[in-house]
N, C-alpha and C. Protein backbone atom coordinates (compact mmCIF):
# COMPACT_ATOMS: atom_id res chain seq x y z
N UNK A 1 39.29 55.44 -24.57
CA UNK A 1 39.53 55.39 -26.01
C UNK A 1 38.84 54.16 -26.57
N UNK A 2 38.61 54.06 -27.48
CA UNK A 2 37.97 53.23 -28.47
C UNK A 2 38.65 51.89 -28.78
N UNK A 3 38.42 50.98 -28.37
CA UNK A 3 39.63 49.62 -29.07
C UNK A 3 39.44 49.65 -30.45
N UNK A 4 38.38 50.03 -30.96
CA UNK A 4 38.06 49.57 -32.70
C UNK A 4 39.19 50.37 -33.16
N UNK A 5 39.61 51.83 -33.05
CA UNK A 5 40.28 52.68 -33.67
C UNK A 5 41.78 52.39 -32.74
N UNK A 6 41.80 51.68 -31.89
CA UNK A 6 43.41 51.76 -31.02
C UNK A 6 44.27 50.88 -31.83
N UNK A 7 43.72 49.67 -32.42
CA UNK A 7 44.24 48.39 -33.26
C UNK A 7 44.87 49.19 -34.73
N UNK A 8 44.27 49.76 -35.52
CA UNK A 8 44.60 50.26 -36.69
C UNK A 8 45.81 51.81 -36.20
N UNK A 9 45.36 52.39 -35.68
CA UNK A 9 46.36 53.28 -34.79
C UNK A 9 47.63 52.53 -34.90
N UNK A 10 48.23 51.34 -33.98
CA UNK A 10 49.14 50.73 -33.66
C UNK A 10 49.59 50.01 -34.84
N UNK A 11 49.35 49.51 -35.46
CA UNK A 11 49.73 48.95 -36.93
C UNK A 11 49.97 50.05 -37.65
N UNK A 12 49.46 51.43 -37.63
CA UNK A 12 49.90 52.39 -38.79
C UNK A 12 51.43 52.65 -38.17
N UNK A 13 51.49 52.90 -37.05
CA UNK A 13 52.74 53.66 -36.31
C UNK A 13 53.86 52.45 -36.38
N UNK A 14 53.20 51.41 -36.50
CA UNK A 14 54.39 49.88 -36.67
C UNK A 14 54.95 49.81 -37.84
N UNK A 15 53.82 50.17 -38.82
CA UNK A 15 54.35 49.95 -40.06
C UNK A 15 55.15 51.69 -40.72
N UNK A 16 54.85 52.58 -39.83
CA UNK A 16 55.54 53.60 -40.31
C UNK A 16 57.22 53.61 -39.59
N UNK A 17 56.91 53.31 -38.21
CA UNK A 17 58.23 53.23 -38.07
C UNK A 17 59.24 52.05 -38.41
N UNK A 18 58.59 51.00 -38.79
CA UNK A 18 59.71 49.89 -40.16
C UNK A 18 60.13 50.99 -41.12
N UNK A 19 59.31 51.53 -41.69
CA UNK A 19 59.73 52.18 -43.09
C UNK A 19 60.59 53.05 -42.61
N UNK A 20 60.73 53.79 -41.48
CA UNK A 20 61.95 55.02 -41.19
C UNK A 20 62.93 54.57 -40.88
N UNK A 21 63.48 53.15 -41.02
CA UNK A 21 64.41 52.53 -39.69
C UNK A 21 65.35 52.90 -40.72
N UNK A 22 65.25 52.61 -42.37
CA UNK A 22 66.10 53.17 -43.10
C UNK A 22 67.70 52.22 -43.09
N UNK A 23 68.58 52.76 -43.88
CA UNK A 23 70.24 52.03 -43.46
C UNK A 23 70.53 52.40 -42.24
N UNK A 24 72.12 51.35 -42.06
CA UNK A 24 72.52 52.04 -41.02
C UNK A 24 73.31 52.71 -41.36
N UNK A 25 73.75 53.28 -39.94
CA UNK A 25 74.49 54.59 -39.90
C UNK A 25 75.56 54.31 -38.97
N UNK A 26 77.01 54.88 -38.94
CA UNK A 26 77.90 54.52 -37.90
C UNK A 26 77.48 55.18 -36.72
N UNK A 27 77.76 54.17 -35.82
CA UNK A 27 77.67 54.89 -34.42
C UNK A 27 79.10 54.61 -33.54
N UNK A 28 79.60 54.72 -32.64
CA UNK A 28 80.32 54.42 -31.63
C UNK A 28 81.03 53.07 -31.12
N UNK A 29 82.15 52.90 -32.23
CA UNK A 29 82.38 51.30 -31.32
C UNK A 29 82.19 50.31 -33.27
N UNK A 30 81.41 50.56 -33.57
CA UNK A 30 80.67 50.28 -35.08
C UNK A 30 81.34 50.66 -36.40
N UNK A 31 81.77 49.83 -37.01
CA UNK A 31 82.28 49.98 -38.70
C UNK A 31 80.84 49.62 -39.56
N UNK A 32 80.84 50.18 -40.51
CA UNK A 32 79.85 50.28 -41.52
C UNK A 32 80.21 50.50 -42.83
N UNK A 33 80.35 49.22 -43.28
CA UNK A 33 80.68 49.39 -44.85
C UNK A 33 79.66 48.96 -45.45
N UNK A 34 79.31 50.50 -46.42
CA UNK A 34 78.68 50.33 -47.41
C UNK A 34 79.21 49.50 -48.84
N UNK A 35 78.60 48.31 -49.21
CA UNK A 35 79.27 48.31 -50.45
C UNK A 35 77.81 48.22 -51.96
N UNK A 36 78.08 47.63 -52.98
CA UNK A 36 77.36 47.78 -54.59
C UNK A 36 77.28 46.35 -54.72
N UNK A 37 77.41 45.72 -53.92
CA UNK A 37 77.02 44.02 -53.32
C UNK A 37 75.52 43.59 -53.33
N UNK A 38 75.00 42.88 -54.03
CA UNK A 38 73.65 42.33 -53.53
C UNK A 38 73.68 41.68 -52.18
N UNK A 39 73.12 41.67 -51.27
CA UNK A 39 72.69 40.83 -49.87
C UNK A 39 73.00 39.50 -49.54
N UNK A 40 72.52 38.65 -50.64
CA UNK A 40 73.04 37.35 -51.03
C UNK A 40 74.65 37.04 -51.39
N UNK A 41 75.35 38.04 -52.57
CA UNK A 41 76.76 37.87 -53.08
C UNK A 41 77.01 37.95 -51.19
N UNK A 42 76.77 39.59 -51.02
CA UNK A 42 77.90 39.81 -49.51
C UNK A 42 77.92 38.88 -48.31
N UNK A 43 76.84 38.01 -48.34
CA UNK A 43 76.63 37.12 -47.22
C UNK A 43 77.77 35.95 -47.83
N UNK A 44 77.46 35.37 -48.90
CA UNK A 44 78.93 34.79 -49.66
C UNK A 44 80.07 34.96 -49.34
N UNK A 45 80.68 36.06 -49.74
CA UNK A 45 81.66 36.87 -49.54
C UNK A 45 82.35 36.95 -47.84
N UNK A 46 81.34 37.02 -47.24
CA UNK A 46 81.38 37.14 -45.80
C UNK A 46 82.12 35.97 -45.15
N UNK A 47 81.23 34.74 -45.58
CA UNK A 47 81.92 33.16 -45.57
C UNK A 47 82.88 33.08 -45.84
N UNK A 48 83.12 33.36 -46.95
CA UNK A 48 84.57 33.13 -48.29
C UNK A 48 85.37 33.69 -46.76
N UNK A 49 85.49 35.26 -47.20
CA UNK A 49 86.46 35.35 -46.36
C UNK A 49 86.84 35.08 -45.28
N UNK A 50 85.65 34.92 -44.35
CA UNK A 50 86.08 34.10 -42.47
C UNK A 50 86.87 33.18 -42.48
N UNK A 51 86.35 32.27 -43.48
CA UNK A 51 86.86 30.78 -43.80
C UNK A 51 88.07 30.92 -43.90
N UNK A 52 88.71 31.84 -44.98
CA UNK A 52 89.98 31.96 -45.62
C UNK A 52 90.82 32.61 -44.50
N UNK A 53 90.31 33.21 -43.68
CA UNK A 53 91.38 33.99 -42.23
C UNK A 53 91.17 33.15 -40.94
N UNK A 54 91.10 31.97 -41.53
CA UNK A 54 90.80 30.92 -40.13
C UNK A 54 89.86 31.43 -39.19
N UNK A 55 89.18 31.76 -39.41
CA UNK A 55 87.61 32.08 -38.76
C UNK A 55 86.56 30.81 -39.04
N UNK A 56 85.97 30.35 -38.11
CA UNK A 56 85.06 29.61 -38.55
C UNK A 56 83.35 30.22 -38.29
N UNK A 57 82.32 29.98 -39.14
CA UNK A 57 81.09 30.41 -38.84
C UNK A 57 80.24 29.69 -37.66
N UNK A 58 79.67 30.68 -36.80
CA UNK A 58 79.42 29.69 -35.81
C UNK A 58 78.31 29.90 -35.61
N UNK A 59 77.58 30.89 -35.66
CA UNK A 59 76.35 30.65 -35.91
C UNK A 59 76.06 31.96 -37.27
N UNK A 60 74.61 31.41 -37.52
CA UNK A 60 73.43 32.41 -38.66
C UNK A 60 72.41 32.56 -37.87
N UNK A 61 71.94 33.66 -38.04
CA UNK A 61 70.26 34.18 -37.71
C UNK A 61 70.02 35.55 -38.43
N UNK A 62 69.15 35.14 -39.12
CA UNK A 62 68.13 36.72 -39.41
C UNK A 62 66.80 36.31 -39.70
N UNK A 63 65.80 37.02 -39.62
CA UNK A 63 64.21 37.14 -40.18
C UNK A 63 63.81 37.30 -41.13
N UNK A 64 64.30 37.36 -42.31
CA UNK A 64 63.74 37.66 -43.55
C UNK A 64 63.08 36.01 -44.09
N UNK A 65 63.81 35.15 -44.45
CA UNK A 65 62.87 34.09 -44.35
C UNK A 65 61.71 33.70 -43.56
N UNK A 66 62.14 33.48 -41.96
CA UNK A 66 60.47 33.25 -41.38
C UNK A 66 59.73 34.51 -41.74
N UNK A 67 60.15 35.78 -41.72
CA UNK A 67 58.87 36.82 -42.40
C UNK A 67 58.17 36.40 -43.48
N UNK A 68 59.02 36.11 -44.71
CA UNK A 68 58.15 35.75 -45.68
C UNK A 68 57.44 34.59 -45.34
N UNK A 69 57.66 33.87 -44.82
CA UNK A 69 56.81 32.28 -44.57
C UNK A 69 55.37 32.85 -43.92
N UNK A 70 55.73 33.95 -43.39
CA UNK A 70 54.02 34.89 -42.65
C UNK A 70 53.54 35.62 -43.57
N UNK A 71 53.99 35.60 -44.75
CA UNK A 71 54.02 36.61 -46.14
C UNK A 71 54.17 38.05 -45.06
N UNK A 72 55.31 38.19 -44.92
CA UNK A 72 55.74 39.89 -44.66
C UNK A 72 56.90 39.86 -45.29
N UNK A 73 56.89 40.99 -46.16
CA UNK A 73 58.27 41.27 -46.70
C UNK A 73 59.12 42.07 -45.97
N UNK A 74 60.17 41.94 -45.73
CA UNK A 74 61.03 42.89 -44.88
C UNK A 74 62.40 42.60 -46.33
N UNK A 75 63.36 43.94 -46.08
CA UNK A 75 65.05 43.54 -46.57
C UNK A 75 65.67 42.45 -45.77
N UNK A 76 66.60 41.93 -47.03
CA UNK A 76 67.12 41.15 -45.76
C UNK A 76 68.25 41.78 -45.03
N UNK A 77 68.19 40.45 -44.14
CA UNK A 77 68.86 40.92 -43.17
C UNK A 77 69.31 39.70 -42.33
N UNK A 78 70.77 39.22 -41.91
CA UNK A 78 71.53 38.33 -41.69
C UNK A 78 72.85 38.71 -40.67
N UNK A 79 72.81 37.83 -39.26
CA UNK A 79 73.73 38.01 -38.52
C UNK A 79 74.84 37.05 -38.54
N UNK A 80 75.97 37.11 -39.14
CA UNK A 80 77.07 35.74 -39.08
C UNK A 80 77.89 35.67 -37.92
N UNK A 81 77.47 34.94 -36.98
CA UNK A 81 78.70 34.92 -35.86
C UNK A 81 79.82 33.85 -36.00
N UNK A 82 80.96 34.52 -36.19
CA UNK A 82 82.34 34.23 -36.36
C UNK A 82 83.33 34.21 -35.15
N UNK A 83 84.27 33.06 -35.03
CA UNK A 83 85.30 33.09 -34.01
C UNK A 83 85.94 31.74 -34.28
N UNK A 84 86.57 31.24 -33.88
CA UNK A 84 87.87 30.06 -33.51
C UNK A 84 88.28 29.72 -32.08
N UNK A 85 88.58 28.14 -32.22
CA UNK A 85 88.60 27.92 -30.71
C UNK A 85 90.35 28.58 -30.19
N UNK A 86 91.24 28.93 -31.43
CA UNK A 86 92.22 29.54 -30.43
C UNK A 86 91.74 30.53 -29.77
N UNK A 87 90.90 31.82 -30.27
CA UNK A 87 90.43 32.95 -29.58
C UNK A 87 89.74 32.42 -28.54
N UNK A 88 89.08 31.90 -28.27
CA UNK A 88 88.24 30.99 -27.24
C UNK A 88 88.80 30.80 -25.84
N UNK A 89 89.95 30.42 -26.56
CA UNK A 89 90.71 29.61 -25.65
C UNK A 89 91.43 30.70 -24.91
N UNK A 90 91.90 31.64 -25.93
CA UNK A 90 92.86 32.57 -24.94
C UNK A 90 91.79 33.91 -24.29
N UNK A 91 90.31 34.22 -24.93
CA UNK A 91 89.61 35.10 -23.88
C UNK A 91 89.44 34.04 -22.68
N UNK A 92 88.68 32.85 -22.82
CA UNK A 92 88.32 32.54 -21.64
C UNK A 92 89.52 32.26 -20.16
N UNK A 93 91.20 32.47 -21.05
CA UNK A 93 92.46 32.82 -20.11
C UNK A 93 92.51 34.11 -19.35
N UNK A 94 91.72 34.78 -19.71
CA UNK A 94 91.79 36.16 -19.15
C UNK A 94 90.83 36.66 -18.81
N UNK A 95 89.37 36.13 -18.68
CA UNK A 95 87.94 36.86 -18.33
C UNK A 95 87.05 35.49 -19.21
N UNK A 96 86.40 34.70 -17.77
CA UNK A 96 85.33 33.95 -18.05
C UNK A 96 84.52 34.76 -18.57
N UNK A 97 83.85 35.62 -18.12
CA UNK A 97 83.07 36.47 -18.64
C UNK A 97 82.79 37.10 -19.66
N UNK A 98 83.66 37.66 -20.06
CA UNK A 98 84.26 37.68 -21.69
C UNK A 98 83.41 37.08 -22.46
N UNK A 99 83.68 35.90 -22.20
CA UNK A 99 83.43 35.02 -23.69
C UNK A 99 81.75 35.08 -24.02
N UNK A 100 81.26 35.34 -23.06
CA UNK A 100 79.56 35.38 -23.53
C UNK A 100 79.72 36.36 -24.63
N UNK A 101 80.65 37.24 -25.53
CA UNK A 101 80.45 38.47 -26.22
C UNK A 101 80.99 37.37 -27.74
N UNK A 102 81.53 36.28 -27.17
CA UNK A 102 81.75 35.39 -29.14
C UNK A 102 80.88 34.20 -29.15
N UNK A 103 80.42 33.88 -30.62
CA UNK A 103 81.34 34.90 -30.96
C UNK A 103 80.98 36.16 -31.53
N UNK A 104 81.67 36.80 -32.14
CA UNK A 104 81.72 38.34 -32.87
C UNK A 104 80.91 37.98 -33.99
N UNK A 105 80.13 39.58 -34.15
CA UNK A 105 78.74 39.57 -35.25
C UNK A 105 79.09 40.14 -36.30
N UNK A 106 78.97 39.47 -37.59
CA UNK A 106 78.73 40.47 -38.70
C UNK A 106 77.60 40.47 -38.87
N UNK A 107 77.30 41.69 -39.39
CA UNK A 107 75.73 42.09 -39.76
C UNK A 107 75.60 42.24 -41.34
N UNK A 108 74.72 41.82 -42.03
CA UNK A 108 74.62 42.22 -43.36
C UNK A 108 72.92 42.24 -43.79
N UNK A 109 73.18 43.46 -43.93
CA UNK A 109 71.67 44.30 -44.38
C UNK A 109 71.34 44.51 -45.84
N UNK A 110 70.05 44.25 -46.52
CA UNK A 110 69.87 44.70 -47.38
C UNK A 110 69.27 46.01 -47.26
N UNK A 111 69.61 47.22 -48.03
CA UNK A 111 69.47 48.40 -48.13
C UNK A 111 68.56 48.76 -49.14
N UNK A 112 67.82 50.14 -49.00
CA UNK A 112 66.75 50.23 -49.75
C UNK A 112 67.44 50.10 -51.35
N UNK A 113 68.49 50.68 -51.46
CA UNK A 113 68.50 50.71 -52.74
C UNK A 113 69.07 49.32 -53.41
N UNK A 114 68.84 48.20 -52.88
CA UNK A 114 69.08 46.96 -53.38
C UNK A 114 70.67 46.31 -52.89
N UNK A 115 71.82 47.47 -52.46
CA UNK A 115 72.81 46.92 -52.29
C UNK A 115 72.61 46.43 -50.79
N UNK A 116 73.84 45.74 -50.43
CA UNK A 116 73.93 45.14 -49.24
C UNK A 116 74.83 46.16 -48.83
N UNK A 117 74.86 46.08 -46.81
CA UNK A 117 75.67 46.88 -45.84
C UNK A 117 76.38 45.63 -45.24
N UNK A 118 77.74 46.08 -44.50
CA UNK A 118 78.57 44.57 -44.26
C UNK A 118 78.32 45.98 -43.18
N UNK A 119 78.14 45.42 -41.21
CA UNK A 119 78.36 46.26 -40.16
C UNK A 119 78.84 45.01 -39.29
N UNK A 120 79.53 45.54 -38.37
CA UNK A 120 80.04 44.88 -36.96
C UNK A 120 80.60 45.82 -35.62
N UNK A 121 80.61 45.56 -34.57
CA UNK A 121 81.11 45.85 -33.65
C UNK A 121 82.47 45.55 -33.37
N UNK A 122 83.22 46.58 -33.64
CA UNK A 122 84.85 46.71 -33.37
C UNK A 122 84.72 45.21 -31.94
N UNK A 123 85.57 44.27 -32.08
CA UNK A 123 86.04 43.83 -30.97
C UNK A 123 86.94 44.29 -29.63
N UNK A 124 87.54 45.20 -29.94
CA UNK A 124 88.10 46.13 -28.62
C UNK A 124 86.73 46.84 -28.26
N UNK A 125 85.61 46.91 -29.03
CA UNK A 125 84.61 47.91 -28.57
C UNK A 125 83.90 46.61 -27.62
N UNK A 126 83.58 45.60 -28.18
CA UNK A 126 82.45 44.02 -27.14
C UNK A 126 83.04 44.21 -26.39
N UNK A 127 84.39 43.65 -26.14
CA UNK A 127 85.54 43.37 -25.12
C UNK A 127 85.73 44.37 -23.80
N UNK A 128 85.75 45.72 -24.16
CA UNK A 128 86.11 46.92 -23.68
C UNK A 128 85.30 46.66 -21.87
N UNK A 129 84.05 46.52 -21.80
CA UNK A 129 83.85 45.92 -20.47
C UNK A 129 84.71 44.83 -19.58
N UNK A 130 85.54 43.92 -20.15
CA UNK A 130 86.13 43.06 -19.61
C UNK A 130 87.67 43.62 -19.57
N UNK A 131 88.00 44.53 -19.75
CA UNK A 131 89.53 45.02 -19.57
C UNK A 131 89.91 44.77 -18.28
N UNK A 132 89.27 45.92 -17.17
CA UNK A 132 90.10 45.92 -16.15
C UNK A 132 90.19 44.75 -15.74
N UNK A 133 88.88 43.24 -15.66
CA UNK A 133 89.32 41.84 -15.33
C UNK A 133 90.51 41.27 -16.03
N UNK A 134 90.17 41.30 -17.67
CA UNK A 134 91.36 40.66 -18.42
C UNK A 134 92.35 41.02 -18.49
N UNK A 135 92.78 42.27 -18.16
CA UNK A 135 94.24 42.75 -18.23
C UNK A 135 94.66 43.17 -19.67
N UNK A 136 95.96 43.22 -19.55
CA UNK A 136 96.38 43.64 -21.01
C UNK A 136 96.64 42.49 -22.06
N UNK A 137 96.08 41.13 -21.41
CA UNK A 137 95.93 40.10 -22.23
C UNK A 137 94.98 40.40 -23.07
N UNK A 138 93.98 40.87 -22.54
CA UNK A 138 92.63 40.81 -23.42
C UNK A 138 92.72 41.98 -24.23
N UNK A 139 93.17 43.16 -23.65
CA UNK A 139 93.56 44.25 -24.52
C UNK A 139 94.07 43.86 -25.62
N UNK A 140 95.06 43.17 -25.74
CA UNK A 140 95.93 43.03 -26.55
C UNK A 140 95.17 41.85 -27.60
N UNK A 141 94.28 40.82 -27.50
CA UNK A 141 93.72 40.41 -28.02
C UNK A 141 93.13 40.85 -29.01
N UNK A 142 92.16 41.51 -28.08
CA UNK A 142 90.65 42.23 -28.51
C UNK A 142 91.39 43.22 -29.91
N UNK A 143 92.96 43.87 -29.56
CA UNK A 143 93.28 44.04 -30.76
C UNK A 143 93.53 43.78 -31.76
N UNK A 144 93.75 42.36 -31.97
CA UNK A 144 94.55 41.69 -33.30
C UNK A 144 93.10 40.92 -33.35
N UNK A 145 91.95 41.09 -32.67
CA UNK A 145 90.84 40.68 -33.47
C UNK A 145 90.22 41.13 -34.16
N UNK A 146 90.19 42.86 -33.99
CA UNK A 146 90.07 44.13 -34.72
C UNK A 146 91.05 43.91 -36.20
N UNK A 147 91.84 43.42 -35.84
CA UNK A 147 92.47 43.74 -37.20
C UNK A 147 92.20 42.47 -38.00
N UNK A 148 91.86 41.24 -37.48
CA UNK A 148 91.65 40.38 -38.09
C UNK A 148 90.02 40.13 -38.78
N UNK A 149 89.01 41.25 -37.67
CA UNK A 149 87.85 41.90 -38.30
C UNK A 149 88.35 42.47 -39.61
N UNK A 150 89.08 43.61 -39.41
CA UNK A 150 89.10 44.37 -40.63
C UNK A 150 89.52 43.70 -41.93
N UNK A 151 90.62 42.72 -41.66
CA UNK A 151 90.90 42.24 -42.78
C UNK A 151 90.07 41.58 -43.58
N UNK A 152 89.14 40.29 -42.71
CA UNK A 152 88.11 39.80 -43.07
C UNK A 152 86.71 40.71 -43.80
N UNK A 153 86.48 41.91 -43.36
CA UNK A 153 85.24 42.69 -43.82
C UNK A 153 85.66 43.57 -45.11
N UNK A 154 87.04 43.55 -45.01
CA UNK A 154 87.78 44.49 -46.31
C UNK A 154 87.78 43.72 -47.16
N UNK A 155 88.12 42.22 -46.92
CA UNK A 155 88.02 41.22 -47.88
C UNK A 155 86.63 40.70 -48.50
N UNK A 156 86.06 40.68 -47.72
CA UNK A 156 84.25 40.63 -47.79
C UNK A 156 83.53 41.65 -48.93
N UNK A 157 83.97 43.13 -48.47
CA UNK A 157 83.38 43.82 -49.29
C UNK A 157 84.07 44.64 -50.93
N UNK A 158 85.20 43.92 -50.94
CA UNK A 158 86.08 44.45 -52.06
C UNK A 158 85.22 44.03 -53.20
């Protein structure tokens, strides 16, 4: 095959499959709230509320800034990892191992049509590998972190 025509080939199929990746969609394990939020408010919002349910932010990462610094536009797109050293304290009581999964991700996407998506991974869903080690400690955790997800992302996207 031709290298002159293999280069433009591979950039068409790169740049076509960005454009199909589209919103997300629920899958397995995954909450997906759509909300009428700009990207920026819901990343706000996101803070506000962690903060306010004793969550602290522990880390940020997404690409939409260094893209533009390459001038590529992409939506944005922002990962907030959230947790507290009590949770910390009581996975790493029940499964060292465990804890490589916090902390826990919110995802917040900008969507084609300008609003933002608030997504995360159920914490009984990260966790769910470490059961039979952690016992029904971690079970029981991994649940009231679920609910302390939900409260936080319900609060986020109201």
């Amino acid at each position: 095959m031709n290298l002159k025509f293999l280069l433009p080939t591979v950039l068409l199929c790169a740049v076509a499959s960005g454009s199909l990746a589209g919103n997300l969609r629920p899958r397995e394990g995954w909450v997906v709230l759509e909300t009428t939020k700009t990207y920026s408010q819901l990343i706000d919002d996101v803070k506000t509320a962690s903060k306010s349910n004793g969550m602290g932010i522990v880390t940020q990462a997404g690409p939409t800034k260094a893209a533009a610094n390459r001038g590529i536009a992409i939506p944005g797109n922002r990962v907030i990892g959230i947790f507290n050293n009590d949770f910390a304290v009581r996975v790493l009581a029940t499964s060292t191992a465990a804890m490589i999964e916090a902390p826990i991700r919110l995802y917040v996407t900008e969507e084609t049509d300008g609003h933002a998506t608030l997504s995360y991974k159920m914490p009984s869903h990260v966790f769910s590998p470490y059961f039979s080690e952690g016992g029904i400690e971690l079970v029981t955790l991994a649940n009231e972190l679920d609910q302390k997800f939900s409260t936080i992302t319900q609060q986020a996207v109201e």
